[in-house]
Protein backbone atom coordinates (compact mmCIF):
# COMPACT_ATOMS: atom_id res chain seq x y z
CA UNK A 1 -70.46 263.15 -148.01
CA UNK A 2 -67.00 264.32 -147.69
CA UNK A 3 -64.30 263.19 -145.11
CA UNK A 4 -65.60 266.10 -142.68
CA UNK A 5 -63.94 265.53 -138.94
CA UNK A 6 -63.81 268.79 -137.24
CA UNK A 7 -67.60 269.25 -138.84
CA UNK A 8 -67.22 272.39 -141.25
CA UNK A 9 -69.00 271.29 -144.27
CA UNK A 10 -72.12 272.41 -144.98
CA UNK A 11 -74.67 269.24 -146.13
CA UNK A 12 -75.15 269.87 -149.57
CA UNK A 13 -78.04 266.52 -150.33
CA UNK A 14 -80.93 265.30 -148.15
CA UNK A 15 -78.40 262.53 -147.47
CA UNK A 16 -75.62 264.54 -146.19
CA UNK A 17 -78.49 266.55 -143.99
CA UNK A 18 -79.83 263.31 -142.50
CA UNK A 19 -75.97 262.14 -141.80
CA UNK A 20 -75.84 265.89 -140.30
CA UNK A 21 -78.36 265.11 -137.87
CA UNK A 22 -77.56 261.56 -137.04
CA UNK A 23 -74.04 262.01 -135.42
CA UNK A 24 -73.75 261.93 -131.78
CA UNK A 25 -74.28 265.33 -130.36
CA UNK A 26 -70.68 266.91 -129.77
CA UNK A 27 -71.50 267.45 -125.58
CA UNK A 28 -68.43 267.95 -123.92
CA UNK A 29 -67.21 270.72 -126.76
CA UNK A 30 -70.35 272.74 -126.09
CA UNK A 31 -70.14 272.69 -122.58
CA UNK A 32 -66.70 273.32 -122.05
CA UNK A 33 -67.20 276.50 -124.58
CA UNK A 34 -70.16 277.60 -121.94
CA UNK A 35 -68.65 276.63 -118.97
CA UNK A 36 -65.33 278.43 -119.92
CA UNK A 37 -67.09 281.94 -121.15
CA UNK A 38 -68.56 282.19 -117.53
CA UNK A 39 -64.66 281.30 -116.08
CA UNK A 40 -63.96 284.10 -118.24
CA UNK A 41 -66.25 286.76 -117.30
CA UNK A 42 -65.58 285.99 -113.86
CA UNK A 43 -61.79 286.50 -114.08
CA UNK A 44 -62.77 289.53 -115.66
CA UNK A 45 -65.20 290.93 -113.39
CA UNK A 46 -62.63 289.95 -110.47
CA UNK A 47 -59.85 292.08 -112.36
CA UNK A 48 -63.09 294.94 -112.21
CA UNK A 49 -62.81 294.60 -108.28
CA UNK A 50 -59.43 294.67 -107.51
CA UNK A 51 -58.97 297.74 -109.30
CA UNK A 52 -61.96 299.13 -107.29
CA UNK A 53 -60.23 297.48 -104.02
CA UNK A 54 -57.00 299.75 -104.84
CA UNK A 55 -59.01 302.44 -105.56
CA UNK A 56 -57.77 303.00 -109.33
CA UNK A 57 -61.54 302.85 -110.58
CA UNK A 58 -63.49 306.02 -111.43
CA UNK A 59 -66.97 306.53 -112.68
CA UNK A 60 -65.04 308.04 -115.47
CA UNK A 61 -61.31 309.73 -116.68
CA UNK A 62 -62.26 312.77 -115.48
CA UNK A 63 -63.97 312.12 -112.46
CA UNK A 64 -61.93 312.06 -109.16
CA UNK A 65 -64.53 309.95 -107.41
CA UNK A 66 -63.34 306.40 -106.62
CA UNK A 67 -66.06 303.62 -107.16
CA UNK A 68 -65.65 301.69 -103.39
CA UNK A 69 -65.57 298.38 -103.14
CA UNK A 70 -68.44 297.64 -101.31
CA UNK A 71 -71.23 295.02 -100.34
CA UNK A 72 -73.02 296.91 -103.05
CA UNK A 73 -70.36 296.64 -105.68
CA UNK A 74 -69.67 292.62 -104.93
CA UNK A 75 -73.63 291.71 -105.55
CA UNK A 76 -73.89 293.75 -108.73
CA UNK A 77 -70.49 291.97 -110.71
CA UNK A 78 -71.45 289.01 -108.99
CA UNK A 79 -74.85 289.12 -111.28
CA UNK A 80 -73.80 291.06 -113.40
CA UNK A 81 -71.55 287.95 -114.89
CA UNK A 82 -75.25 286.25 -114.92
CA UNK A 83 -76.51 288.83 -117.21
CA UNK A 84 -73.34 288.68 -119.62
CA UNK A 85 -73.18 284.93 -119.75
CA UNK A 86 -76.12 284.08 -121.66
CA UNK A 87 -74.58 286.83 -124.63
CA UNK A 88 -71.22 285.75 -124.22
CA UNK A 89 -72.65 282.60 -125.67
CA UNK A 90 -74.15 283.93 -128.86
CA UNK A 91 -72.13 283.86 -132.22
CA UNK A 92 -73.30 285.04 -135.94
CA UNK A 93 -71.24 282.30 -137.69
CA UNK A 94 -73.50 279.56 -136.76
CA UNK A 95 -76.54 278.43 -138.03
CA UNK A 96 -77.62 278.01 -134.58
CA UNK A 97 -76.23 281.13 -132.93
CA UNK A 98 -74.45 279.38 -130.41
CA UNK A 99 -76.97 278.02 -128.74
CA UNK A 100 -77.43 274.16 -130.34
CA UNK A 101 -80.55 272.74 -131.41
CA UNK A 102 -79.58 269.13 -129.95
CA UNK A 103 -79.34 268.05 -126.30
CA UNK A 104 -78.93 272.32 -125.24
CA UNK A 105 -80.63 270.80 -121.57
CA UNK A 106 -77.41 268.68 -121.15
CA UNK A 107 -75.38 271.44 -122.03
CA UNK A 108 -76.49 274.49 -120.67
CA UNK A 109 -77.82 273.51 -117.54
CA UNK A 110 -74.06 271.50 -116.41
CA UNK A 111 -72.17 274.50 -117.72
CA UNK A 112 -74.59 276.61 -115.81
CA UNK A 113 -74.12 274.69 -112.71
CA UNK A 114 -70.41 275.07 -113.19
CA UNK A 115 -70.05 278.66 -113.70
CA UNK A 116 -72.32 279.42 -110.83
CA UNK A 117 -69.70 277.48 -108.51
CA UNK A 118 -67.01 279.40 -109.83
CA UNK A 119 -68.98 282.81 -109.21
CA UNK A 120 -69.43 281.27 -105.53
CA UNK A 121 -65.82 280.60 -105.12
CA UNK A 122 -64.88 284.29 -106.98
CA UNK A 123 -67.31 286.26 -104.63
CA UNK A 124 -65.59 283.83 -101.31
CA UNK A 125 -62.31 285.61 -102.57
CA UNK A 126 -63.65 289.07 -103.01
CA UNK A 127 -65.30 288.84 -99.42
CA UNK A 128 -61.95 288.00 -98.21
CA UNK A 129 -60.51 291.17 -99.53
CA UNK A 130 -63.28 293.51 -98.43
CA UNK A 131 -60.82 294.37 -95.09
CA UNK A 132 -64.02 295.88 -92.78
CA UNK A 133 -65.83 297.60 -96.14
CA UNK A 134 -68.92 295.83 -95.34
CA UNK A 135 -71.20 294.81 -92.46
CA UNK A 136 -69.07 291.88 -90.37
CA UNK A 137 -72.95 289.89 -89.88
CA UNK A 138 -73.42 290.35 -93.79
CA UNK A 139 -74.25 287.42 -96.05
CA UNK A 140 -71.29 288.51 -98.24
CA UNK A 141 -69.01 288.78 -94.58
CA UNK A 142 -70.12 285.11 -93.30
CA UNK A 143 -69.95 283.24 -96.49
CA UNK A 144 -67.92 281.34 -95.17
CA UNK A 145 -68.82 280.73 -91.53
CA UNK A 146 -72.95 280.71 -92.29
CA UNK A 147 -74.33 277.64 -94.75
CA UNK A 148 -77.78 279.99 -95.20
CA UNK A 149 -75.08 282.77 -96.36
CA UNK A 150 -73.30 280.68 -98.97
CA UNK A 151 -76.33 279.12 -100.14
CA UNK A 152 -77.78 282.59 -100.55
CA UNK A 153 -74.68 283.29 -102.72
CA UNK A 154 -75.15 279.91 -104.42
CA UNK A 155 -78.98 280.21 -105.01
CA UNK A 156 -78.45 283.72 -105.93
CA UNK A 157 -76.30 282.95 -108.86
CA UNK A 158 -78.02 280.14 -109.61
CA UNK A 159 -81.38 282.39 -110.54
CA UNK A 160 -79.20 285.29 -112.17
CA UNK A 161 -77.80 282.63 -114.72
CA UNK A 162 -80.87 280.57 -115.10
CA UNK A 163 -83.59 283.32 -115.93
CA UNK A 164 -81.09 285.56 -117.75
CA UNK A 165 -80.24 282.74 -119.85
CA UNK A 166 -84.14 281.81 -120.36
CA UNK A 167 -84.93 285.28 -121.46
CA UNK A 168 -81.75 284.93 -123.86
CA UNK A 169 -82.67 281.56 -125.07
CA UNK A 170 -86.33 283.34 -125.91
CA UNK A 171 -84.99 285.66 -128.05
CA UNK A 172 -81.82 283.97 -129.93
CA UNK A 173 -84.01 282.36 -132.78
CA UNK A 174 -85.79 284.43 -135.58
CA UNK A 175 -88.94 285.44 -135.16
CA UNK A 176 -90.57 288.98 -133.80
CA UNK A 177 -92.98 287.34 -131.31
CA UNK A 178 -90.00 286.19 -129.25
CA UNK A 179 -87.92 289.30 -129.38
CA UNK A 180 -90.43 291.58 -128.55
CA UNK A 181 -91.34 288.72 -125.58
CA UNK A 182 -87.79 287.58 -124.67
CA UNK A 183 -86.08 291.64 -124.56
CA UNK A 184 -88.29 293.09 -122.41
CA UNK A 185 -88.46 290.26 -119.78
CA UNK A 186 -84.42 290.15 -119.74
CA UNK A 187 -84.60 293.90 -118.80
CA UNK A 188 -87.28 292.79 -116.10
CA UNK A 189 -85.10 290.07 -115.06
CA UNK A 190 -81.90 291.54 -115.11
CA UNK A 191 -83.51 294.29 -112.53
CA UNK A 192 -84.84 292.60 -110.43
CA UNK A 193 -82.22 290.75 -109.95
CA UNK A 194 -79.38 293.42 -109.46
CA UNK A 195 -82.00 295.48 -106.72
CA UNK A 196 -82.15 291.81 -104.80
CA UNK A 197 -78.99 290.56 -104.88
CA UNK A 198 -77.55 294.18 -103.20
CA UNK A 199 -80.36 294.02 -100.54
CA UNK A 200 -79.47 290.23 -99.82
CA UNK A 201 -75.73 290.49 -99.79
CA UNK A 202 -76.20 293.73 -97.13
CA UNK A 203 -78.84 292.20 -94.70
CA UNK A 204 -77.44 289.43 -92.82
CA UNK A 205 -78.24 285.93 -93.23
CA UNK A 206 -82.19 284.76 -93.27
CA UNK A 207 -83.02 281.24 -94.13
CA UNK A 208 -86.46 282.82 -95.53
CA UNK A 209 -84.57 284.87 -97.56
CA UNK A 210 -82.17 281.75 -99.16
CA UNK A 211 -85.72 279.94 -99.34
CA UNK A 212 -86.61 282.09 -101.73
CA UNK A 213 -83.80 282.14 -103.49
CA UNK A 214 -83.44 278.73 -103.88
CA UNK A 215 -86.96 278.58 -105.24
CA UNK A 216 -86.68 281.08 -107.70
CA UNK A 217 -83.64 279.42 -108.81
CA UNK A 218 -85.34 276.06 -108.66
CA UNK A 219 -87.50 278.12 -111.19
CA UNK A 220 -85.29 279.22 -113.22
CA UNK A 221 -83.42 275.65 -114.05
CA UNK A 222 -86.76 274.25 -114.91
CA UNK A 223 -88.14 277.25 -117.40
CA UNK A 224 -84.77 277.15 -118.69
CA UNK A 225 -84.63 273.20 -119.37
CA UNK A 226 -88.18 273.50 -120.66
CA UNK A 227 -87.68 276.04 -123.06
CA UNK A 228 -84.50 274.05 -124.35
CA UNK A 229 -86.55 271.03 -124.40
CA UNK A 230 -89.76 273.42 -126.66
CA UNK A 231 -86.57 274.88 -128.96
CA UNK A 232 -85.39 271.49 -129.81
CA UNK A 233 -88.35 269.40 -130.37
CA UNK A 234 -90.14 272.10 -132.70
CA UNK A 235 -87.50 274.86 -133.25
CA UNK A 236 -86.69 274.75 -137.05
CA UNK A 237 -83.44 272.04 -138.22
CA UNK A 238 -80.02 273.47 -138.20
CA UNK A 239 -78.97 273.39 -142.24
CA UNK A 240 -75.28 273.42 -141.36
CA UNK A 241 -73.21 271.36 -139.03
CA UNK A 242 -71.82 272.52 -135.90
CA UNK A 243 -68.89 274.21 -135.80
């Protein structure tokens, strides 16, 4: 096989397929790539709020109502980079969509971990800007004088990322059993989600409430390692290297 070190050729012989699949699995590329699109869409979603916070958004050009920055607001970007995340990830010039057939447990769930912290450390700053726009006993207010707040935050996240990206994961390989499975349950998902992260970011802290959080997040890491785990062992071989 050709002198190939950045991975671009195609295999073109059972040989060059097998030496495809033996090379070490390129980790740290793959989860940097992950782990940077959710940077990303949180820098992007925190651009979303300050322009809210100065009061420059609108629900559209010709509307002259402002879209406040409220408790409301914070929980649905704050998920709302869950839902995106999982997409963000998908490309059409690889074999394998973006998503890798080999070790995608060691990659997604890191980068996952990663990107939640940085949407815990992005919605820290936004409460600090909120300026008396939400309830002072909030879980969004006392993120960061209440640990059940911040883990409500954190296990909040955590779930968003994990089951969105499950869902994603369900659908991103060919086949019409798993669309018509994975679509509807992200729309499910993505719902649910959005209706309890608002309710939980309003209310003020409740260990009960980060309980279940935390468990459905829990949840989440291990349907989401387990589907990984299903795609690679009898998902159909990549015929192309990764890019």
């Amino acid at each position: 096989m050709a002198h190939d070190p950045y991975r671009r050729l195609a295999p073109r012989t059972a040989e060059d397929l097998r030496a495809v699949e033996d090379r070490p699995p390129r980790w740290w590329p793959e989860a940097r790539r992950a782990a940077g699109y959710g940077a990303g869409a949180f820098a992007f979603f925190s651009g979303v709020f300050l322009l809210s916070l100065t009061g420059w958004l609108r629900y559209s050009p010709a509307s002259s109502d402002t879209i406040e920055a409220d408790v409301g607001w914070v929980a649905i970007l704050a998920v709302g980079c869950g839902f995106m995340w999982p997409f963000l990830l998908l490309s059409t010039e690889r074999d394998d969509h973006g998503y890798p057939r080999r070790n995608l447990t060691s990659i997604l769930l890191p980068a996952l971990l990663v990107v939640s912290a940085i949407g815990t450390a992005a919605v820290t700053g936004w409460s600090l800007l909120m300026d008396g726009r939400a309830p002072t006993d909030s879980v969004l207010m006392t993120i960061t004088s209440d640990p059940i707040s911040l883990l409500t935050v954190v296990a909040a996240l955590v779930a968003t990322h994990a089951w969105c990206t499950t869902c994603v994961l369900g659908f991103v390989r060919p086949g019409c059993l798993r669309l018509g499975l994975g679509l509807p349950t992200w729309f499910v998902v993505a719902g649910l989600c959005f209706w309890r992260a608002v309710v939980s970011f309003e209310e003020p802290p409740s260990a009960a409430r980060a309980l279940v959080w935390a468990v459905v997040a829990g949840l989440g890491l291990a349907a989401l390692a387990l589907l990984a785990l299903v795609d690679e062992t009898w998902g159909e071989p990549s015929t192309r290297a990764w890019r």
